[in-house]
Protein backbone atom coordinates (compact mmCIF):
# COMPACT_ATOMS: atom_id res chain seq x y z
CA UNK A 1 -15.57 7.87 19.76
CA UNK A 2 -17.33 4.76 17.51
CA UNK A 3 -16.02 2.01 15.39
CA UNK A 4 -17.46 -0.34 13.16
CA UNK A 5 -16.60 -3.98 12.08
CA UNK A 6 -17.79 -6.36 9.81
CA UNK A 7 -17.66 -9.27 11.70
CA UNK A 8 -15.04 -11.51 10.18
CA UNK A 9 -11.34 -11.78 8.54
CA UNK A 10 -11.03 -11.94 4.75
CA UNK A 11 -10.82 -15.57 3.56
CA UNK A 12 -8.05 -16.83 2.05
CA UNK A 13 -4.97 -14.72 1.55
CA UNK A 14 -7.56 -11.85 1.25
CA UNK A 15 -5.72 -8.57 2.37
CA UNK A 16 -7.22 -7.28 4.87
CA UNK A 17 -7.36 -3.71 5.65
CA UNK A 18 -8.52 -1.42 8.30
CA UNK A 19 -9.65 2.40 7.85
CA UNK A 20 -9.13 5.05 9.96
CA UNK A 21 -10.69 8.14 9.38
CA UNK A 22 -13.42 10.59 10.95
CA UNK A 23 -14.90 11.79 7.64
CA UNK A 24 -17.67 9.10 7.84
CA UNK A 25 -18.72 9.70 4.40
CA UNK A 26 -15.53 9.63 3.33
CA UNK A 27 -13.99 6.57 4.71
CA UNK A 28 -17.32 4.33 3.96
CA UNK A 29 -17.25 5.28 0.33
CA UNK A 30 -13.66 4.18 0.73
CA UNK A 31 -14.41 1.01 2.05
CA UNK A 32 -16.95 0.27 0.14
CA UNK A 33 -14.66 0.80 -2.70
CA UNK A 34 -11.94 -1.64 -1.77
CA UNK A 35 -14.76 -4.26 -1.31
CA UNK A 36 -14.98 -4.04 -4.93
CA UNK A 37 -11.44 -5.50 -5.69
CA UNK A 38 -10.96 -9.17 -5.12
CA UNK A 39 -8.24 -9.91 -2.87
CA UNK A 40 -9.00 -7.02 -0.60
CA UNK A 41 -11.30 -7.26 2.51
CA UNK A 42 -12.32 -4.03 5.12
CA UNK A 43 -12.30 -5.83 8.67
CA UNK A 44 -13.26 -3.22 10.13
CA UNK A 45 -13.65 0.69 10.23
CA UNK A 46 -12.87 3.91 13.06
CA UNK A 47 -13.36 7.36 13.31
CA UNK A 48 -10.65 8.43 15.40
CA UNK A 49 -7.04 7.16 16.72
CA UNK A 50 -8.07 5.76 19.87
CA UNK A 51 -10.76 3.92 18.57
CA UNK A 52 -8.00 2.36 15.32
CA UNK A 53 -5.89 1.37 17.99
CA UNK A 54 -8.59 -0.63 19.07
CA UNK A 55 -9.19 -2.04 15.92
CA UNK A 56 -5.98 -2.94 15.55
CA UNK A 57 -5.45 -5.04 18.09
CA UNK A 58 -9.15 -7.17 18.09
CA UNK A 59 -8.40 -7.83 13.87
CA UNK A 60 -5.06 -7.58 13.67
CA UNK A 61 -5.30 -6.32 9.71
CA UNK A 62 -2.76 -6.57 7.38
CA UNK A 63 -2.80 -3.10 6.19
CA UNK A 64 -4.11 -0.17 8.06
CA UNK A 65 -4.99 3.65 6.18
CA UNK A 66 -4.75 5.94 8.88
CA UNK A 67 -6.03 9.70 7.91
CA UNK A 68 -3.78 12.31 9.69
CA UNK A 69 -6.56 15.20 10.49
CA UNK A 70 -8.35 13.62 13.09
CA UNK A 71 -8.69 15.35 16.25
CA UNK A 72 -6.89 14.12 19.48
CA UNK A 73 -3.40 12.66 20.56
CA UNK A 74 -1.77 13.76 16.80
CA UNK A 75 -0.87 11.62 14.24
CA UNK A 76 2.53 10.33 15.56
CA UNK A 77 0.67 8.92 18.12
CA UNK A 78 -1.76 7.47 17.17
CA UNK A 79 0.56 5.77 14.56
CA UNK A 80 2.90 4.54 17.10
CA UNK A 81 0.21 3.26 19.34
CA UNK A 82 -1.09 1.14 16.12
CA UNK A 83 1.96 -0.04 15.67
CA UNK A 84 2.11 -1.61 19.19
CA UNK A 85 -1.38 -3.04 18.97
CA UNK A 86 -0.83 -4.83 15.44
CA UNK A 87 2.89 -4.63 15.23
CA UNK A 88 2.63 -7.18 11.95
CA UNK A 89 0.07 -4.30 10.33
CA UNK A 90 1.26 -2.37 7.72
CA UNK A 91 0.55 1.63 8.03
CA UNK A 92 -0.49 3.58 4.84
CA UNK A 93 -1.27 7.53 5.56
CA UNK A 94 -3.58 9.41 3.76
CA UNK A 95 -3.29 12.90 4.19
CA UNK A 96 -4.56 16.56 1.78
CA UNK A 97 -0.64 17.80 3.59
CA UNK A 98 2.50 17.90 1.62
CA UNK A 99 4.72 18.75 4.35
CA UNK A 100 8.05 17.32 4.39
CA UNK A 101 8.51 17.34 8.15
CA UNK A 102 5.04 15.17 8.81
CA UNK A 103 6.37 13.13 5.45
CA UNK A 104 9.52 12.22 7.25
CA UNK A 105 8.23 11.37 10.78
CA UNK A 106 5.50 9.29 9.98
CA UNK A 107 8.10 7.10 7.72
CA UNK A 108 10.61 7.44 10.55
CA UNK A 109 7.95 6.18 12.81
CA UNK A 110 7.09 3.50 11.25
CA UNK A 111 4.65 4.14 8.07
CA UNK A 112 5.41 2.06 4.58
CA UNK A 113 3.51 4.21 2.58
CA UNK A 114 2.04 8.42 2.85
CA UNK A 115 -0.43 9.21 -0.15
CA UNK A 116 -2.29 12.72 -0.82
CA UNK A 117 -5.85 12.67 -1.06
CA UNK A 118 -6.06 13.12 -4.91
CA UNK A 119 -4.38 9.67 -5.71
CA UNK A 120 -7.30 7.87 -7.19
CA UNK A 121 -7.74 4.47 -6.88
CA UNK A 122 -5.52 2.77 -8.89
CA UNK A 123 -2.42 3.86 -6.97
CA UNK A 124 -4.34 3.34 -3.56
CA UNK A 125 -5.12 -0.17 -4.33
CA UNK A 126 -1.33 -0.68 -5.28
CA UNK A 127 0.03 0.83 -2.23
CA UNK A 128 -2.18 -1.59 -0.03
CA UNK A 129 -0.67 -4.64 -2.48
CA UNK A 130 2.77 -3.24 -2.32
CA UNK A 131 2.21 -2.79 1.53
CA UNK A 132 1.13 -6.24 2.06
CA UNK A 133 4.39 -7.34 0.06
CA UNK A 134 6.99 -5.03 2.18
CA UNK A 135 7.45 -2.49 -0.16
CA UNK A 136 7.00 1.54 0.23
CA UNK A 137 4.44 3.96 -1.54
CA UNK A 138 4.91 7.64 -1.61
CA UNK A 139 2.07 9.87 -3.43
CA UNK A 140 2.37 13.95 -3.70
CA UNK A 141 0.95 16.27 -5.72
CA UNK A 142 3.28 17.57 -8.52
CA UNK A 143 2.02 20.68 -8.29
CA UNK A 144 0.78 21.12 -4.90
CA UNK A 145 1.49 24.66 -3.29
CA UNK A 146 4.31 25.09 -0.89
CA UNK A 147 5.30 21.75 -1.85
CA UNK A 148 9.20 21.08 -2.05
CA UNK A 149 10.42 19.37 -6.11
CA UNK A 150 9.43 15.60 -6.00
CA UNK A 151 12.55 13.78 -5.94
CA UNK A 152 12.61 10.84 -8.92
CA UNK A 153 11.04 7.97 -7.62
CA UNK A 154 12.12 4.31 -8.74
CA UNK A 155 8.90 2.16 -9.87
CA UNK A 156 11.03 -0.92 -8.97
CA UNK A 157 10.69 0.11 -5.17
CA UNK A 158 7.45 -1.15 -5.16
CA UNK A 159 8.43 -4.85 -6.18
CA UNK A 160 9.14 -7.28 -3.70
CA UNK A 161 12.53 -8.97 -3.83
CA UNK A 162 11.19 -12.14 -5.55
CA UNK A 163 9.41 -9.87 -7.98
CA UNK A 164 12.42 -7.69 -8.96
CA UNK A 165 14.57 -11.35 -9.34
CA UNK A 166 11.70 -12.35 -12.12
CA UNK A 167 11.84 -8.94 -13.80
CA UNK A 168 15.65 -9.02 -14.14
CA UNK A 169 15.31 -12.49 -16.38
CA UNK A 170 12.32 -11.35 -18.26
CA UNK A 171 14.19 -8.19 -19.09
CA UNK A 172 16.86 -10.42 -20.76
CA UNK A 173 13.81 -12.14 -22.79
CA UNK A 174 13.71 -15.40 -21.02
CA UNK A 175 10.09 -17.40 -21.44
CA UNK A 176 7.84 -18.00 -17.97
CA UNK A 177 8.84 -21.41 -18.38
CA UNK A 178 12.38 -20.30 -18.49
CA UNK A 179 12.22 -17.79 -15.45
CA UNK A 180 9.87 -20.04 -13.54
CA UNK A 181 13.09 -23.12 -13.73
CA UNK A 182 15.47 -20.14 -13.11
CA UNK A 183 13.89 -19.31 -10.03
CA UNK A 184 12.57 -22.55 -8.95
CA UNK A 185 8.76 -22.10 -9.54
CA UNK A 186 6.37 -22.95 -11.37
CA UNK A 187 4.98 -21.25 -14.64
CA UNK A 188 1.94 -20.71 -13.29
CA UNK A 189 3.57 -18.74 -10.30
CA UNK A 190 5.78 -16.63 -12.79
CA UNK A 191 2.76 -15.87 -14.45
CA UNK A 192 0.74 -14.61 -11.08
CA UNK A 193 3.89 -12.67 -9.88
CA UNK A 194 3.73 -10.75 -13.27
CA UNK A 195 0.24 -9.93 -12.44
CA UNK A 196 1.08 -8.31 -9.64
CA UNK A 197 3.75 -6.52 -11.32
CA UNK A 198 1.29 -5.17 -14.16
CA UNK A 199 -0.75 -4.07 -11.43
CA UNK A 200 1.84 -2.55 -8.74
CA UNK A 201 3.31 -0.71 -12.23
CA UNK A 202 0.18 0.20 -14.37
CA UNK A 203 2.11 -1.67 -16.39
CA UNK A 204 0.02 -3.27 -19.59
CA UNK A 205 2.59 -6.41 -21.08
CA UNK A 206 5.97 -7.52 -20.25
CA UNK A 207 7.13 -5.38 -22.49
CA UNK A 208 5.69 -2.24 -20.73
CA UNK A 209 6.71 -3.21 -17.54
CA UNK A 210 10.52 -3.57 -18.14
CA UNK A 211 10.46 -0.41 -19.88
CA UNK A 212 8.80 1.13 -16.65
CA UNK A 213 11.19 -0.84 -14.19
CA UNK A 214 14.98 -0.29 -16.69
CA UNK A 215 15.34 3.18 -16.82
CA UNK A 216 16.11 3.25 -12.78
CA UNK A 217 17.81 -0.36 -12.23
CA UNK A 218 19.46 -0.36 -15.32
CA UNK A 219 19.01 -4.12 -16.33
């Protein structure tokens, strides 16, 4: 069993993420991905559950990616014994399994988001975001064999509740000035919340994201 760390926390309100996963290869090209978007900071790195449990509770990250094919106590435990080490760490899976039962106990146990290994990076970097913020990812294949019909999922779940109170009043056309004295901020914060909207949505204008976010709340 290793693990690695790089020393420090992110500064700031950097997120900051720990990755668990025994594909070496793998998991540093991940991390070294990551470092690449601002905002996002790999405290440290392990190959196996005992050794993320670790982790865990020396750096205390804010989000932890925990692969699910690692060898030893299973994946429920070694997510429930993360949990207890870093209870305030938020527990993306990444997984190449589709199966509804391991889907369902790993959010029962405790995990905000489960993505296949074929998201790319976009939607991994918005899961940690949307993580960080309280919301829930979920990632499958569409056509993955075996796999049971996707239910519809609703883009809005991945807004926080401040962020779904902002899109509400900019679906009914108010100005960031406007929304910002609705709410009680200022324009400048409107203006970074919708930021994180166009990112959490792959959304590209106001316009696009309330077209993304209406069709399931219905604003």
């Amino acid at each position: 069993m290793s693990a690695q760390a790089d020393g420090g926390a992110g500064d700031g309100g950097d997120i900051r993420v720990l990755a668990v996963d025994d594909h070496r290869l793998l998991r540093e090209a991940l991390c070294e991905l990551l470092e690449l978007y601002q905002g996002l900071t790999v405290v440290a790195q392990a190959d196996d559950g005992p050794s993320g449990v670790r982790m865990a509770g020396l750096h205390r990250p804010d989000v932890v990616l925990l692969d699910v094919e690692m060898p030893g106590p299973g994946p429920l435990a070694n997510l429930r014994a993360i949990r207890l080490a870093a209870p305030e760490a938020r527990v993306i899976v990444l997984t190449m399994h589709d199966d509804r039962r391991l889907i369902d106990s790993m959010l029962s146990a405790g995990a905000v988001g489960y993505l296949h290994k074929e998201a790319d990076r976009e939607v991994l970097v918005a899961a940690i975001r949307s993580a960080r913020a309280g919301g829930t990812t979920m990632f499958l294949p569409r056509t993955a064999k075996g796999s049971r019909p996707q239910r519809e999922t609703d883009p809005a779940d991945a807004l926080t509740l401040r962020e779904r109170e902002l899109m509400e009043l900019v679906a009914k056309g108010l100005s960031n000035r406007q929304v910002g004295s609705r709410l009680g901020i200022t324009e400048g914060t409107v203006k970074r919340h919708l930021r994180n909207i166009f990112l959490k949505l792959d959304a590209t204008s106001r316009l696009d994201a309330v077209n993304r976010v209406r069709p399931a709340r219905h604003y």
